[in-house]
Protein backbone atom coordinates (compact mmCIF):
# COMPACT_ATOMS: atom_id res chain seq x y z
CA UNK A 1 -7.51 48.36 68.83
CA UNK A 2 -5.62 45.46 67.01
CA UNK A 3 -1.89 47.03 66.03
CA UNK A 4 -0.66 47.27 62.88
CA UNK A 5 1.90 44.22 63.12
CA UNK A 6 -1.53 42.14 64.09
CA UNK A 7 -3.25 43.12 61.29
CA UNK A 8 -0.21 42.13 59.42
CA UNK A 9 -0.27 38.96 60.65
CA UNK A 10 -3.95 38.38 60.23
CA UNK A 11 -3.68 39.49 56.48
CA UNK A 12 -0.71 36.88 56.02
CA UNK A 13 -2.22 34.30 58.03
CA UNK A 14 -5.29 34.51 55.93
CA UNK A 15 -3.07 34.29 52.55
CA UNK A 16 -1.24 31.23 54.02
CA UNK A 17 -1.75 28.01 52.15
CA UNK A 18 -2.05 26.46 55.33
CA UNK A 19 -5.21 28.34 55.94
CA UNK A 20 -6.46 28.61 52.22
CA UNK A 21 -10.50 28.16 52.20
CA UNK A 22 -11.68 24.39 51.96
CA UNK A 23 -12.44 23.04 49.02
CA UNK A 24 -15.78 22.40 48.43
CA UNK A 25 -17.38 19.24 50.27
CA UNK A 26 -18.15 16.65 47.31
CA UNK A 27 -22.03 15.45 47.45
CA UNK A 28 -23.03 12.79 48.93
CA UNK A 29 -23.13 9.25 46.93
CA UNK A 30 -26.32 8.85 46.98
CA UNK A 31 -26.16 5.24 45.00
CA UNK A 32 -25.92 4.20 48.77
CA UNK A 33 -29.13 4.56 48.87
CA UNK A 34 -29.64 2.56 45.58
CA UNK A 35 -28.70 -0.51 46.99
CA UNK A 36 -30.09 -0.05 50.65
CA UNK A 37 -33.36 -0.01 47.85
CA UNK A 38 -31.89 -3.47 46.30
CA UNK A 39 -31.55 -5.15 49.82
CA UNK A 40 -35.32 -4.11 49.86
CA UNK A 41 -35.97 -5.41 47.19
CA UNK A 42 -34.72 -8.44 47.42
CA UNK A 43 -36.96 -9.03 51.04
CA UNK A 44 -40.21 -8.06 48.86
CA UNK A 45 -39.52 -10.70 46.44
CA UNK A 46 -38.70 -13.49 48.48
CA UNK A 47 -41.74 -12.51 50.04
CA UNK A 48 -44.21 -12.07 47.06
CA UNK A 49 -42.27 -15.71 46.02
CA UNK A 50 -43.81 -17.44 48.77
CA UNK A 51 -46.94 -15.55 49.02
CA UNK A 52 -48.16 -15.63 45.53
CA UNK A 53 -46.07 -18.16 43.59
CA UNK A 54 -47.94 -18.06 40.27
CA UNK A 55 -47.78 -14.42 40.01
CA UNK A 56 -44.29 -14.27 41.04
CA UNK A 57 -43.13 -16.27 38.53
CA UNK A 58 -44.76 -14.20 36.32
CA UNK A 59 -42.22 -11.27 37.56
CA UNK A 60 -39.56 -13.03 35.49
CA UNK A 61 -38.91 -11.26 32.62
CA UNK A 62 -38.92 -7.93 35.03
CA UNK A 63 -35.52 -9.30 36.03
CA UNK A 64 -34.57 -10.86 32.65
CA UNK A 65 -34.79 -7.37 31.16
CA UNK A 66 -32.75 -5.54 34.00
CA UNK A 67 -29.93 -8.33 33.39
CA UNK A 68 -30.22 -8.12 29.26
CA UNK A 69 -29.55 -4.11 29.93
CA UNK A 70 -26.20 -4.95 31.78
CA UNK A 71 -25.29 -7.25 29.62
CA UNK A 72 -25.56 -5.22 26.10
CA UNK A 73 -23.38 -2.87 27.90
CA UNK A 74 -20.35 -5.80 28.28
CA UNK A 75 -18.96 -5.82 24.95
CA UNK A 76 -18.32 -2.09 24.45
CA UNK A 77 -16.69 -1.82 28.03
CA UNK A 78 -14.11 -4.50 27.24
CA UNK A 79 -13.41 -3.46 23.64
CA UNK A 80 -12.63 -0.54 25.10
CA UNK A 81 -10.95 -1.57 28.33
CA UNK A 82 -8.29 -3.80 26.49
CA UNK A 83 -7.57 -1.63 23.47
CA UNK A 84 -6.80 1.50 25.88
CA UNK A 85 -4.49 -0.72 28.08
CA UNK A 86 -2.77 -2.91 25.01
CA UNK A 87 -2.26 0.11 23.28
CA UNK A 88 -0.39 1.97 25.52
CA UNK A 89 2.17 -0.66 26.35
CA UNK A 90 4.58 -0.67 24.27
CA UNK A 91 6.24 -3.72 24.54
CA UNK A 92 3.77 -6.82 23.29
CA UNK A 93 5.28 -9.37 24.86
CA UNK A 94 3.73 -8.17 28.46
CA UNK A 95 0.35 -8.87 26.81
CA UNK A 96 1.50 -12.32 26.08
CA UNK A 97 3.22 -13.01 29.12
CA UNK A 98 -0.09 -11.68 31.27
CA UNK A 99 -2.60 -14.13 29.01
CA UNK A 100 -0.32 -17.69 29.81
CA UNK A 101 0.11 -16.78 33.06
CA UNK A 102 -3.80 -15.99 33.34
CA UNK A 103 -4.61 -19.03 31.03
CA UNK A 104 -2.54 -21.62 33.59
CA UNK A 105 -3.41 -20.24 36.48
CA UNK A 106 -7.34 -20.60 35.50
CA UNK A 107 -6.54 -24.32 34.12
CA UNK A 108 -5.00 -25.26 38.08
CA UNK A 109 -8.03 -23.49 39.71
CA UNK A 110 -10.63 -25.33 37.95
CA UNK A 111 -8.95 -28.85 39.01
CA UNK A 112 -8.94 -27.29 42.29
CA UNK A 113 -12.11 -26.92 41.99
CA UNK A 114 -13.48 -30.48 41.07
CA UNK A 115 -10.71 -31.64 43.71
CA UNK A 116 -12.53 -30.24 46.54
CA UNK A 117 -16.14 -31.01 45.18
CA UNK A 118 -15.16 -34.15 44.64
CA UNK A 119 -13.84 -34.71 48.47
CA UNK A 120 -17.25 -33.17 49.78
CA UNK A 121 -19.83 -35.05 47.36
CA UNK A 122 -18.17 -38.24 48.27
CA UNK A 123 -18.21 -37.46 52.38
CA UNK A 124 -21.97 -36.12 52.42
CA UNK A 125 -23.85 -38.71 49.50
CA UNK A 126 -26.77 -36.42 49.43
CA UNK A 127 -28.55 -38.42 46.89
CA UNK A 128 -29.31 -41.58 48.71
CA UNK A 129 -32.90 -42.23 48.64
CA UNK A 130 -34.45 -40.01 46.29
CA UNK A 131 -37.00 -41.22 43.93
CA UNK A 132 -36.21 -40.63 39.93
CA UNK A 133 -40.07 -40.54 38.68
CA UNK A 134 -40.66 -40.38 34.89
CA UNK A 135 -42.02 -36.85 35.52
CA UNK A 136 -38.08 -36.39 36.79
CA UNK A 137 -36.74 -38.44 33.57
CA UNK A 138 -38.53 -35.58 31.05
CA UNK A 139 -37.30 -32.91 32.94
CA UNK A 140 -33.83 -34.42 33.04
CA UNK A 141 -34.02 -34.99 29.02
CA UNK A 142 -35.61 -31.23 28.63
CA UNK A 143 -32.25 -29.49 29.82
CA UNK A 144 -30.12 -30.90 27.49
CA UNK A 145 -29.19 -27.90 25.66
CA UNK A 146 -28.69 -28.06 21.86
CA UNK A 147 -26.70 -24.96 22.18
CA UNK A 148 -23.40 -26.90 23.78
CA UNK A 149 -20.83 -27.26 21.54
CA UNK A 150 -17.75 -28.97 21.47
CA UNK A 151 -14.25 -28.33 21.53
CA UNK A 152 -14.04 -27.74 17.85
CA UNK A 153 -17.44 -25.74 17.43
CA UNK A 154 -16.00 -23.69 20.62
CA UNK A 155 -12.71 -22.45 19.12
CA UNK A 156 -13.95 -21.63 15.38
CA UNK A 157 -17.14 -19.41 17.37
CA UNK A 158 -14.36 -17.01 18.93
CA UNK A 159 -14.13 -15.78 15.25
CA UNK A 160 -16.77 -13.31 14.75
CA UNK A 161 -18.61 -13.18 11.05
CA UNK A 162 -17.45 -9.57 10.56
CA UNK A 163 -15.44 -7.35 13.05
CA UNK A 164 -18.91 -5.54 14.21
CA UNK A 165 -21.00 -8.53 14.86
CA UNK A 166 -18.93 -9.55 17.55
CA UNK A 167 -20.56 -6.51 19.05
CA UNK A 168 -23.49 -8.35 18.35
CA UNK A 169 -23.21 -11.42 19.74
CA UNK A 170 -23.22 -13.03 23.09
CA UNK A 171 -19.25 -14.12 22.96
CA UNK A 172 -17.32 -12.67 25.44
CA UNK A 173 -14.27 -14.25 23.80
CA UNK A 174 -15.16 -12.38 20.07
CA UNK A 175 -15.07 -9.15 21.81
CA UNK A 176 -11.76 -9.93 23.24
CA UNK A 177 -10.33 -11.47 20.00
CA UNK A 178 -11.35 -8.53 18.22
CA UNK A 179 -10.35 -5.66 21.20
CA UNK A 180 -6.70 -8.08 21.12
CA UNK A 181 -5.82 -7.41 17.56
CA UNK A 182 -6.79 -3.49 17.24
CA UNK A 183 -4.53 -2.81 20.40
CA UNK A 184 -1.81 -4.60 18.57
CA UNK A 185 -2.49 -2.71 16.06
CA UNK A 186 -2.61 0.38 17.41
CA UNK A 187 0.29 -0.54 19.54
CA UNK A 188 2.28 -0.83 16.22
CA UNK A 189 1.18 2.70 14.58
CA UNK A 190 3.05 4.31 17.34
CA UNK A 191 1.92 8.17 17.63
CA UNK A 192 -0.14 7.76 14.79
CA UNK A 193 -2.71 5.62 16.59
CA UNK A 194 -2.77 8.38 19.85
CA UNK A 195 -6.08 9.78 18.36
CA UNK A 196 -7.53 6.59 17.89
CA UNK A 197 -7.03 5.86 21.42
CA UNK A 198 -8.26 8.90 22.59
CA UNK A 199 -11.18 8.98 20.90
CA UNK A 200 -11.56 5.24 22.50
CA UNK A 201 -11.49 6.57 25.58
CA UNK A 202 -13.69 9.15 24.64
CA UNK A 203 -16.39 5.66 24.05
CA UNK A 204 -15.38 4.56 27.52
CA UNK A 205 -16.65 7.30 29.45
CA UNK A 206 -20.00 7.48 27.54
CA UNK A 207 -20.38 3.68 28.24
CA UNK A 208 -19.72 3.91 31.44
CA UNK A 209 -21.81 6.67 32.04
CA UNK A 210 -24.77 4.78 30.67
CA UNK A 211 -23.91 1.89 32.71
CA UNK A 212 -24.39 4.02 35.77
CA UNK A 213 -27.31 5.07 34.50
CA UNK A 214 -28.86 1.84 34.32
CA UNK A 215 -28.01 0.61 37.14
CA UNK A 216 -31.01 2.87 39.06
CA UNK A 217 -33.03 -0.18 37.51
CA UNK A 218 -31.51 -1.97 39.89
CA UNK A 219 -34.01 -2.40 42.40
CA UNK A 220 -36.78 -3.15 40.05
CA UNK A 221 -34.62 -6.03 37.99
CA UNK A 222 -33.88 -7.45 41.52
CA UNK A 223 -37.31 -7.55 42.81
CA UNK A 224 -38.55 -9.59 39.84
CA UNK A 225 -35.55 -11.78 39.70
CA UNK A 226 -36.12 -13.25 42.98
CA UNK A 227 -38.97 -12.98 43.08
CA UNK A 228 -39.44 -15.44 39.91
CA UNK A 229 -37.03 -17.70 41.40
CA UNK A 230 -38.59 -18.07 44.48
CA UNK A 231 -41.60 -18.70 43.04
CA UNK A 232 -40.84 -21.15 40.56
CA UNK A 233 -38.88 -23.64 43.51
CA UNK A 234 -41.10 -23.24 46.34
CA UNK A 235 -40.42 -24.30 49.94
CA UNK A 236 -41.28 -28.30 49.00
CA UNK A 237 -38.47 -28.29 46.49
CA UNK A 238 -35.90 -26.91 48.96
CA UNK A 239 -36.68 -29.04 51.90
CA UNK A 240 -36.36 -32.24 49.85
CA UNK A 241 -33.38 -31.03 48.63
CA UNK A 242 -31.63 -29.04 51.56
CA UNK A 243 -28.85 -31.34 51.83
CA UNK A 244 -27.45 -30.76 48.44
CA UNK A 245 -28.00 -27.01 48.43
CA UNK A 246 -26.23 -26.39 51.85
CA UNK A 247 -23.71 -28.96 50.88
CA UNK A 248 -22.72 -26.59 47.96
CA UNK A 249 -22.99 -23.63 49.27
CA UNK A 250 -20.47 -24.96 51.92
CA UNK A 251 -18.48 -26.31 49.55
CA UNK A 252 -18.27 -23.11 47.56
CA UNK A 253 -17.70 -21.56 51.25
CA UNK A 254 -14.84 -23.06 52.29
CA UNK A 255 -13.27 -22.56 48.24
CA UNK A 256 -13.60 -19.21 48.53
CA UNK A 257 -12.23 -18.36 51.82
CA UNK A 258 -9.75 -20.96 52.63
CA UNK A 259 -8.28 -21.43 49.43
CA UNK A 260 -8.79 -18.21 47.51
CA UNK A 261 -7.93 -16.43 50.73
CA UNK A 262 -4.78 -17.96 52.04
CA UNK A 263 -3.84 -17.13 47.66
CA UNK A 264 -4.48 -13.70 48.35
CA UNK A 265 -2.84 -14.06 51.67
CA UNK A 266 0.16 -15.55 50.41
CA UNK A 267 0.92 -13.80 46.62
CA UNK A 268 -0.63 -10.34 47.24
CA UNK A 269 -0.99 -9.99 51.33
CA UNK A 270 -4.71 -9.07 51.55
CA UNK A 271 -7.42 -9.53 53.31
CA UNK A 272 -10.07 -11.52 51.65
CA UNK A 273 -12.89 -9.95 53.85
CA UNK A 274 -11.54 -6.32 52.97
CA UNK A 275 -11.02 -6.97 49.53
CA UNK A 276 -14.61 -8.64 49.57
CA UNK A 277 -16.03 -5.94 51.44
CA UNK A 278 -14.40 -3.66 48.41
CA UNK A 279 -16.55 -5.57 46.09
CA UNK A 280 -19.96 -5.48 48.39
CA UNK A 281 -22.33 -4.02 45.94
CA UNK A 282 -20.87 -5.85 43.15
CA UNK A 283 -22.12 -9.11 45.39
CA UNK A 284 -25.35 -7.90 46.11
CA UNK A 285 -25.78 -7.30 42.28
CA UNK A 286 -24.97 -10.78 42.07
CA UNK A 287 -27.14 -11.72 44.79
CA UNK A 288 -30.19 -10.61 43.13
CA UNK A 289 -30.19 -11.40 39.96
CA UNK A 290 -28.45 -15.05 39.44
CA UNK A 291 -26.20 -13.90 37.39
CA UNK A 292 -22.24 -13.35 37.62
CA UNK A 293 -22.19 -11.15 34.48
CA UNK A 294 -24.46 -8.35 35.38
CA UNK A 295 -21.01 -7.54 37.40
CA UNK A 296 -18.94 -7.68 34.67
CA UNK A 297 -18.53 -4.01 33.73
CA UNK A 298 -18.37 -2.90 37.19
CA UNK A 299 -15.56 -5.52 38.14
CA UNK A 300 -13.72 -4.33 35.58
CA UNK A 301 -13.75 -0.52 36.83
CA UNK A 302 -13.49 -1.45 40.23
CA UNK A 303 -10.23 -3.34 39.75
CA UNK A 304 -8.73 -0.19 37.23
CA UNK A 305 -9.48 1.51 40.67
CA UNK A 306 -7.91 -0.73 42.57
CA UNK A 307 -5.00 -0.49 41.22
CA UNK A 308 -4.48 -3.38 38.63
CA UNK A 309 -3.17 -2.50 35.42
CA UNK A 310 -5.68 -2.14 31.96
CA UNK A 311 -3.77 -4.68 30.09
CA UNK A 312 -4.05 -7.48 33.10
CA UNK A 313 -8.07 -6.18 34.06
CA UNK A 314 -8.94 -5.85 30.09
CA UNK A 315 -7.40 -9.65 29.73
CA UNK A 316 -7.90 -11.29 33.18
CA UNK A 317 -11.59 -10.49 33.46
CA UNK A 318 -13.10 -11.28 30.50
CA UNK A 319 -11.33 -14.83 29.56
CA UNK A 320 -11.84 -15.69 33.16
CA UNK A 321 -15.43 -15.08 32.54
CA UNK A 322 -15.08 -18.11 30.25
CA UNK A 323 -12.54 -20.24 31.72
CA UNK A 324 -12.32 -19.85 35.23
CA UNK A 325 -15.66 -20.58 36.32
CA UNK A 326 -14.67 -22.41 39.91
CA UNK A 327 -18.19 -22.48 41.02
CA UNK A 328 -19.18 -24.43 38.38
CA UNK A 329 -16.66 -26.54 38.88
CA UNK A 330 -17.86 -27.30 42.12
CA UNK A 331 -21.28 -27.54 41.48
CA UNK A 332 -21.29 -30.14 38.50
CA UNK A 333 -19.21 -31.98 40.36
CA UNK A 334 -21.37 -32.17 43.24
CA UNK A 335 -24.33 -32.27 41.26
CA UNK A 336 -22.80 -35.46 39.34
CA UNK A 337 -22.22 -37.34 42.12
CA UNK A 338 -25.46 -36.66 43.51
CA UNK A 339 -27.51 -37.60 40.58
CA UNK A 340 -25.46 -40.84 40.35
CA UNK A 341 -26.31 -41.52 44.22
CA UNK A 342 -29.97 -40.70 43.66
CA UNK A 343 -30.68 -43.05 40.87
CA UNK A 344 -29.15 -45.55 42.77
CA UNK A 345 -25.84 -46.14 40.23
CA UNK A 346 -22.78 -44.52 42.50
CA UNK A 347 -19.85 -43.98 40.56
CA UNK A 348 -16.31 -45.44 41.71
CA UNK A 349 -13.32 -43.11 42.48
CA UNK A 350 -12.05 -44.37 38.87
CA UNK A 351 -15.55 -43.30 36.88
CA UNK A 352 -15.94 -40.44 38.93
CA UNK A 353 -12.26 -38.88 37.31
CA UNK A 354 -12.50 -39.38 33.71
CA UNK A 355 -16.30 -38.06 33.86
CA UNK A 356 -15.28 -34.62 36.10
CA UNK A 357 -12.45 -33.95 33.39
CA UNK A 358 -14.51 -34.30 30.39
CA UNK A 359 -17.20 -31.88 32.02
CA UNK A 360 -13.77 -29.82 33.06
CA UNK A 361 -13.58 -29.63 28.79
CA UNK A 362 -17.35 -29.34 28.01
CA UNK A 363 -17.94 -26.43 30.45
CA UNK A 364 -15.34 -24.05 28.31
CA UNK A 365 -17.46 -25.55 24.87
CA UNK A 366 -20.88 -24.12 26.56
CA UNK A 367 -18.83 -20.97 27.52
CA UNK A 368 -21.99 -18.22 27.05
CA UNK A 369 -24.45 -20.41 26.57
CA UNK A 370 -27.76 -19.14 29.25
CA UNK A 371 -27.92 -21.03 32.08
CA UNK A 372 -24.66 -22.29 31.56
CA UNK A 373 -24.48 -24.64 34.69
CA UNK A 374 -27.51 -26.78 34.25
CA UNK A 375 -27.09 -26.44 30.69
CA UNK A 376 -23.48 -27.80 30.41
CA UNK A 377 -24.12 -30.63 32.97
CA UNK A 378 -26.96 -31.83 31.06
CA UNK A 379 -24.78 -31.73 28.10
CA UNK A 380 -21.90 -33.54 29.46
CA UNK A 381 -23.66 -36.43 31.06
CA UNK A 382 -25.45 -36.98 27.66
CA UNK A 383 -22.18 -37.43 25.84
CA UNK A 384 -20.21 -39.32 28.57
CA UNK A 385 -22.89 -41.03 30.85
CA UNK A 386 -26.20 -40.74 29.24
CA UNK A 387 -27.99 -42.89 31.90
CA UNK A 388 -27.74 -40.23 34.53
CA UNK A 389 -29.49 -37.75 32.22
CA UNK A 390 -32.91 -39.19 33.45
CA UNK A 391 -31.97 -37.70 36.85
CA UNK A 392 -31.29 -34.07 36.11
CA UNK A 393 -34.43 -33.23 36.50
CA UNK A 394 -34.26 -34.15 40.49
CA UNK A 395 -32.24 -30.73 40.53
CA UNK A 396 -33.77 -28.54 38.15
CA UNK A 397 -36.29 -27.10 41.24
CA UNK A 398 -33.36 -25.75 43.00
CA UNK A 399 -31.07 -25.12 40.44
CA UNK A 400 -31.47 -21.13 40.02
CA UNK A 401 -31.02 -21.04 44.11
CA UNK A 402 -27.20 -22.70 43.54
CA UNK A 403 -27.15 -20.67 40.42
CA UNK A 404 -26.37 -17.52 43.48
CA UNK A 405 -23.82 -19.55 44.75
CA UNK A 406 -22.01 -20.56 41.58
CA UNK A 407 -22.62 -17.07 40.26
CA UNK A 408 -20.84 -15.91 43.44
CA UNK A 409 -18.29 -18.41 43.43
CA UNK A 410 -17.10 -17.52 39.83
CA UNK A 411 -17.11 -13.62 40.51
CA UNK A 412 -15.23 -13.85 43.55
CA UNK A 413 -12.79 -16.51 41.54
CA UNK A 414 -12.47 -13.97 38.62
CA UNK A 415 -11.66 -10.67 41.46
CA UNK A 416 -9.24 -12.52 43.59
CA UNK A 417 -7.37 -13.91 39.82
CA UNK A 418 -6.85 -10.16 38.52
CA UNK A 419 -5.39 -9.15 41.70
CA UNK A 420 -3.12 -12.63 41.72
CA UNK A 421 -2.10 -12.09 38.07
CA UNK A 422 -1.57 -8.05 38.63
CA UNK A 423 0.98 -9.15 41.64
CA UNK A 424 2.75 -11.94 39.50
CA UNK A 425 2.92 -9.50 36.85
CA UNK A 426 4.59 -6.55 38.77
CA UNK A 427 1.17 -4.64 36.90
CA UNK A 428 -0.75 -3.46 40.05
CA UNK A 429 0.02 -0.35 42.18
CA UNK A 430 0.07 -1.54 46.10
CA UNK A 431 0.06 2.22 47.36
CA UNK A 432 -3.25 2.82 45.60
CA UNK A 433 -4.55 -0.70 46.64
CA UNK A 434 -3.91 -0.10 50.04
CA UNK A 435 -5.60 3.37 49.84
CA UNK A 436 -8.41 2.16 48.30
CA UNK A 437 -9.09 -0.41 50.58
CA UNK A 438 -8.68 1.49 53.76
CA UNK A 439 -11.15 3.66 52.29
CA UNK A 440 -9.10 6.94 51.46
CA UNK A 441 -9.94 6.61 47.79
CA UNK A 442 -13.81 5.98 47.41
CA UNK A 443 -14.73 4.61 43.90
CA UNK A 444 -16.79 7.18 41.56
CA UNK A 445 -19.91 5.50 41.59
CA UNK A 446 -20.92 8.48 39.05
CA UNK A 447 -18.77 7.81 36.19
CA UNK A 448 -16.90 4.33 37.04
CA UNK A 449 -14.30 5.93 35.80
CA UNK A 450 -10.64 7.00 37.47
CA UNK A 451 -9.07 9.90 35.52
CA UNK A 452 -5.86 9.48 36.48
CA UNK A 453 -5.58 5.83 36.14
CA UNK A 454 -3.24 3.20 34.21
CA UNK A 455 -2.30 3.43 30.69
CA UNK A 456 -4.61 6.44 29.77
CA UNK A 457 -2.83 7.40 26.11
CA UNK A 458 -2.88 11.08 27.01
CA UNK A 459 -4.79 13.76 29.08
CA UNK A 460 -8.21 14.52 28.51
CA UNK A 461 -10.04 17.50 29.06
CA UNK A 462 -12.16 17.23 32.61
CA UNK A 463 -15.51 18.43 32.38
CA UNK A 464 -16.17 19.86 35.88
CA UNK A 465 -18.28 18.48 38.36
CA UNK A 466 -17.79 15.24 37.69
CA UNK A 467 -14.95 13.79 39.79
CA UNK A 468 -15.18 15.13 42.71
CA UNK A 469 -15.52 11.63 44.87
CA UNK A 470 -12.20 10.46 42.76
CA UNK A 471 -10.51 13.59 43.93
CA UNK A 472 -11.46 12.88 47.24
């Protein structure tokens, strides 16, 4: 028979703290199994690509719509990403300081950039020998885009018509202009603007809860995306032009993880492959669908998760969306020189400068513009070197395959830049990075959302159920 001081002790033992019962195990995330389905996906549409070309292609707007979905979800999630963190700093000058340093740092990475495509177009020469047909010549003239603007035309369409249709629109930068001056604003009203801000954040969480939502499309937008693509090139297209395509991706490589890594290295003291491997699902999205910007709203989560500050993510991300696009740096660069080679016209050191600036200048004026890589080369070899226009169209077959690349280049670019301008800026929490990173703090893949983040304006109510991977 157990004695009464036993019993005692069992009866305080089981009372203890130490020995309170568990919480609850949180459910398993099963968007793991989304994008196992996306990887998938991805197989059955390189597949159907090379099996049934015609029909493939016909998949396109399968993956046009999936993208289209993402992106109408872009403008709310940084309106409301940079008016929650401006508005809750109180000091404005941070804001200012974070956009210069940003603005420079994006202006150095993009000569960078044409620096090291320069060095590898020159060493490989991958157009020598081609043939520029007149076939080639129309297809070359068909891709110059009347959309490009120029300097001028760029600046005066970052004013929206009215505040709402820069909801509207496809600018990035009139979403940002107009999310810049209410968190001024509401930075100014003091207390007064606290329900504004909370009823902002209020927005966010819906947004991102649709986000999530759409991204179970996933799968289906990926399958017709590459399978189109694949389609649409064929094997001929990327045999003749394997040099150039595995020069770039090389290229883009070698950018990423030398330079961009030793950055991180250096300024912040991560691991590229860690903070990459952070970021996996965001480059699988990429992967898929050709397109940098259907990660957009998730890189800017994933980086308030990280650790980053709202006023450096809400800032960083979008203009660097616009202006630090170090892929295409890279690849009209590269794609330059090889047009030059193929039509048998190779530029000098001295012409090769002055044209890679003024495409440096012309790829900021076609900012948004669809198929912004082709389009803005085409563009900028009209204005500056219009013979070499006739030999675009040697690249157009393979163009959406170094579209992944460049798309992949720029994202990565854009991540390792917020985490660079968090740690110049004294705006990013290392302790949380570091947990995050090893793992100990799993991102909510159900709401996107952390609820005890940076620069939320006050408390709000949690609706249970919902956060029980952030608690974890």
């Amino acid at each position: 028979m157990p004695t009464k001081t036993s019993r005692r002790a069992a009866v305080a033992a089981a009372s203890s703290p130490d020995t309170a019962p568990a919480a609850p195990v949180a459910k398993r995330d099963r968007t793991h199994y989304l994008y196992i389905a996306v990887i998938i996906a991805v197989a059955l549409g390189i597949a159907v690509g090379l099996a049934a070309p015609d029909f493939a292609v016909g998949l396109k707007p399968i993956g046009t719509g999936f993208v289209n979905l993402i992106k109408m979800m872009i403008s709310p999630i940084i309106f409301c990403t940079i008016v929650l963190g401006i508005g809750s700093v109180r000091k404005a000058t941070k804001v200012g300081a974070v956009g210069g340093i940003a603005l420079g740092y994006f202006l150095v990475m993009s000569l960078v950039a044409l620096g090291i495509g320069l060095v590898v177009g020159n060493i490989l020469e991958p157009g020598t020998g081609l043939a520029v047909t007149d076939a080639v010549k129309e297809a070359g003239h068909a891709q110059v885009d009347a959309e490009a603007k120029d300097t001028t035309e760029f600046l005066l369409g970052i004013i929206p018509t009215t505040i709402v249709s820069a909801f509207t629109s496809e600018s990035v930068l009139q979403t940002l202009l107009i999310a810049l001056l209410a968190g001024f604003a509401l930075q100014a009203m003091g207390s007064a603007g606290d329900p504004i801000l909370r009823g902002v954040e209020h927005i966010q969480r819906l947004v991102f809860r649709i986000l999530a939502m759409v991204m179970w499309a996933a799968p289906i937008g990926a399958f017709g995306a590459i399978a189109a693509v694949t389609g649409s090139a064929g094997v001929d297209a990327l045999k003749s032009l394997a040099v150039l395509m595995l020069g770039f991706y090389v290229t883009c490589f070698l950018f990423v993880f030398l330079v961009l890594g030793a950055l991180l290295r250096i300024v912040a003291g991560l691991n590229i492959f860690t903070f990459f491997k952070y970021l996996g699902r965001e480059f699988l999205l990429i992967l898929s669908t050709s397109s940098s910007e259907s990660a957009l709203p998730r890189l800017i989560a994933k980086m308030e998760h990280l650790g980053v500050s709202k006023p450096v993510v809400g800032i960083t991300v979008p203009t660097g969306y616009s202006f630090n696009l170090d892929g295409t740096m890279i690849y009209m660069t590269m794609a330059s020189l090889f047009i030059a080679d193929a039509m048998g016209t190779p530029m000098s050191v001295g012409e090769q400068i002055p044209l890679l600036l003024f495409l440096l200048v012309a790829s900021k004026g076609a900012a948004g513009v669809t198929g912004a890589g082709l389009a803005t080369l085409a563009g900028g070899l009209q204005s500056h070197k219009p013979a070499l226009v006739d030999g675009i169209g040697l690249i157009v077959g393979i163009d959406r395959f170094m579209s992944e690349a460049r798309a992949l280049t720029n994202f990565a670019g854009n991540a390792v830049a917020t985490v660079l301008i968090g740690t110049w800026t004294k705006e990013i929490d290392r302790e949380k990075v570091d947990q995050v990173l090893a793992g100990r703090l799993p991102f909510d893949e159900k709401t996107l959302l952390d609820d005890h983040g940076h620069g939320a304006p006050a408390e709000v109510p949690e609706q249970g159920g919902e956060k029980e991977l952030a608690k974890a």
